[in-house]
C-alpha atoms as a PDB file:
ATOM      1  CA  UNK A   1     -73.017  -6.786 -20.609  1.00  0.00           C
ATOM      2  CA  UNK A   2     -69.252  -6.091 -19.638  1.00  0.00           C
ATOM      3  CA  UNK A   3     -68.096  -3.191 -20.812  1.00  0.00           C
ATOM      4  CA  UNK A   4     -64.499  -2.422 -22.150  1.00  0.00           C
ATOM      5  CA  UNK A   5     -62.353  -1.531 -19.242  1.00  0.00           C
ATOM      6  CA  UNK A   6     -60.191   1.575 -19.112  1.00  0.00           C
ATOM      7  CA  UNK A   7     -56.489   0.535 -17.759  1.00  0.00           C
ATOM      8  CA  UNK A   8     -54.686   2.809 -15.746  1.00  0.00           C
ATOM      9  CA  UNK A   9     -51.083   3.136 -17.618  1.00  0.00           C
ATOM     10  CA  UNK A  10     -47.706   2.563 -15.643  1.00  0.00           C
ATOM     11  CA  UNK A  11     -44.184   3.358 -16.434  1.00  0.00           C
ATOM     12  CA  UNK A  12     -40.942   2.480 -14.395  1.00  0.00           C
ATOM     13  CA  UNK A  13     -42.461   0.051 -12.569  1.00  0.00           C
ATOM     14  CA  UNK A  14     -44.028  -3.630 -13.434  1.00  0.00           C
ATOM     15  CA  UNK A  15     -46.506  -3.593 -16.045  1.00  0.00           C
ATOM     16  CA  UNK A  16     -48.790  -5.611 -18.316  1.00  0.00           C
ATOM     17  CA  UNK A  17     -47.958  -5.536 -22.032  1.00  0.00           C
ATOM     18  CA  UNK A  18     -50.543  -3.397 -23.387  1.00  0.00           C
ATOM     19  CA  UNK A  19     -50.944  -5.249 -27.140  1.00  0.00           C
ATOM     20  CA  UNK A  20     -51.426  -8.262 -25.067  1.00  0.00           C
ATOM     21  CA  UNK A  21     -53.475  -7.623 -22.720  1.00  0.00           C
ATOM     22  CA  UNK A  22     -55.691  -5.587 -25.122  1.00  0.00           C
ATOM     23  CA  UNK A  23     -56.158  -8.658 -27.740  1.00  0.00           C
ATOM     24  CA  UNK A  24     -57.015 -11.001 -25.046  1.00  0.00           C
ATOM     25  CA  UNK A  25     -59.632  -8.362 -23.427  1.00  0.00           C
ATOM     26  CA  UNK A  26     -61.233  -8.222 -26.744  1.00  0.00           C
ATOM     27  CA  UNK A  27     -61.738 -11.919 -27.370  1.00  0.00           C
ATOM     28  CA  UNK A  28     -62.958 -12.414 -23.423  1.00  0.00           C
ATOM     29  CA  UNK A  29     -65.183  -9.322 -23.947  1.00  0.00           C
ATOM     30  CA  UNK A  30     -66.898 -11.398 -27.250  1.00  0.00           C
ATOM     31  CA  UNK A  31     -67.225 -14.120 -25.407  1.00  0.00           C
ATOM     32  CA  UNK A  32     -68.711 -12.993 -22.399  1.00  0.00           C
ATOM     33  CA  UNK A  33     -71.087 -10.470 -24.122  1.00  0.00           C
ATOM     34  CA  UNK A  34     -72.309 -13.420 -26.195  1.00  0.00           C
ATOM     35  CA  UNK A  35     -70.966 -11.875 -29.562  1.00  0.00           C
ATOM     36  CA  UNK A  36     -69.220 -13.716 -32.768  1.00  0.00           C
ATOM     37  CA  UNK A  37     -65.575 -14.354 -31.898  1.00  0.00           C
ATOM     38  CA  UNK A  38     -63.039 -17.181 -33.551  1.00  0.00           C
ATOM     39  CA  UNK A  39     -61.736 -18.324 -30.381  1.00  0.00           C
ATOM     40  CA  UNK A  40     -64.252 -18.086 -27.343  1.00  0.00           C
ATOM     41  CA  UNK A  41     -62.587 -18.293 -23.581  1.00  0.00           C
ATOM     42  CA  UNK A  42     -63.070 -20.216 -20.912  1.00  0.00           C
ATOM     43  CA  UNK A  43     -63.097 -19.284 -17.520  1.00  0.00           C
ATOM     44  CA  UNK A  44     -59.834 -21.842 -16.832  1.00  0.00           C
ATOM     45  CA  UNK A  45     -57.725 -19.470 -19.924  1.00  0.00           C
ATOM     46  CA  UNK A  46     -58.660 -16.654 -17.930  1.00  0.00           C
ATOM     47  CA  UNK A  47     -57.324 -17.517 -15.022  1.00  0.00           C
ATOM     48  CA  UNK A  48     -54.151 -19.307 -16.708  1.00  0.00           C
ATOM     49  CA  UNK A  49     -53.289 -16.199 -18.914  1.00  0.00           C
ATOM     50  CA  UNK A  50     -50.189 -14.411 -18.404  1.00  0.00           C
ATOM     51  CA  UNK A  51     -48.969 -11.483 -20.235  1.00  0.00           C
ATOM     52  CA  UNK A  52     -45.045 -10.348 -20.490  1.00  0.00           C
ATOM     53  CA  UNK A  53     -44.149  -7.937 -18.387  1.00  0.00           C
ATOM     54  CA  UNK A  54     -42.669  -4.423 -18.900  1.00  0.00           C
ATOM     55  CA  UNK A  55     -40.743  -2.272 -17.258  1.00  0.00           C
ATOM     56  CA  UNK A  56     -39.629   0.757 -18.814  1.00  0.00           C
ATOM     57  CA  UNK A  57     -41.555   1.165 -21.998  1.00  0.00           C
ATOM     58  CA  UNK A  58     -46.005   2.121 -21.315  1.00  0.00           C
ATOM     59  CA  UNK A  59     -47.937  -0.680 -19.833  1.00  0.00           C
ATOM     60  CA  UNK A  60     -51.041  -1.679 -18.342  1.00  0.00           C
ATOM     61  CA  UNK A  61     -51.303  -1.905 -14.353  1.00  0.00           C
ATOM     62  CA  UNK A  62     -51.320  -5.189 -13.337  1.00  0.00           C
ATOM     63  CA  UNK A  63     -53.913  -4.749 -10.143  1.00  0.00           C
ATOM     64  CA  UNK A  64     -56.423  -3.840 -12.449  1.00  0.00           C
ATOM     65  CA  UNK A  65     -56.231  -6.387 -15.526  1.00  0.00           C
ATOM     66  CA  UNK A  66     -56.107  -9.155 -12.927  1.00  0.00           C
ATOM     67  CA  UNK A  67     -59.484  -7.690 -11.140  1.00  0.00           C
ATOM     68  CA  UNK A  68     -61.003  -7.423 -14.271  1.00  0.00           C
ATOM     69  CA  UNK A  69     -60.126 -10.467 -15.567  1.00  0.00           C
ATOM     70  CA  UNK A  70     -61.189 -12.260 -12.066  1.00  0.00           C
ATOM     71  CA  UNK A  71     -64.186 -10.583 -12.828  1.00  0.00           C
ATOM     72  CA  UNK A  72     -64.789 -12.322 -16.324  1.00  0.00           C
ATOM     73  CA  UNK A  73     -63.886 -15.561 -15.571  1.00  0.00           C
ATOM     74  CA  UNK A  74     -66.637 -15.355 -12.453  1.00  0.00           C
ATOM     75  CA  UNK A  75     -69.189 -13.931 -14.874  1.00  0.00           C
ATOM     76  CA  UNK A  76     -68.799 -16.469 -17.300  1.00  0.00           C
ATOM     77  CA  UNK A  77     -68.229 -19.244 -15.117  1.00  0.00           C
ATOM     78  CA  UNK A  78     -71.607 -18.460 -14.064  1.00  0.00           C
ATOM     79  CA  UNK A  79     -73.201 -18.433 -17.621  1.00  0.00           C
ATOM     80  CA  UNK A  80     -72.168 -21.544 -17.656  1.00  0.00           C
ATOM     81  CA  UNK A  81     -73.539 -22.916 -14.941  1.00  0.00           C
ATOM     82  CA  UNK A  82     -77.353 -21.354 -15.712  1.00  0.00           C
END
């Protein structure tokens, strides 16, 4: 099961748009964990997403949602290929 990742936050320098980046986590996390969700990913969205940027106001940094994310696509890539 993946488990909800905790973001570190970044201001005044570039940064993931936190509403963003938090709907999209919750629809891979359904997905991947196998639970009910309206739109399921794929491993290509994954990879194609891309959040706005932000600069000055609170956002997510951008190191980590792209490891995680790297990290779903890979893990359901390879549900799909068992």
């Amino acid at each position: 099961m993946l488990q909800k990742p905790s973001f570190s936050r970044v201001r005044l320098r570039e940064g993931y748009a936190r509403d963003e980046v938090d709907a999209f986590v919750d629809r891979v996390l359904a997905t991947v964990n196998g639970l009910s969700v309206d739109r399921p990913v794929t491993a290509q969205e994954i990879l194609n997403t891309r959040f706005r940027t932000v600069r000055l106001s609170e956002g997510y940094d951008v190191t980590e949602v792209d490891l995680f994310l790297d990290t779903a696509a890979a893990r359901l890539d390879g549900m799909i290929g068992q």
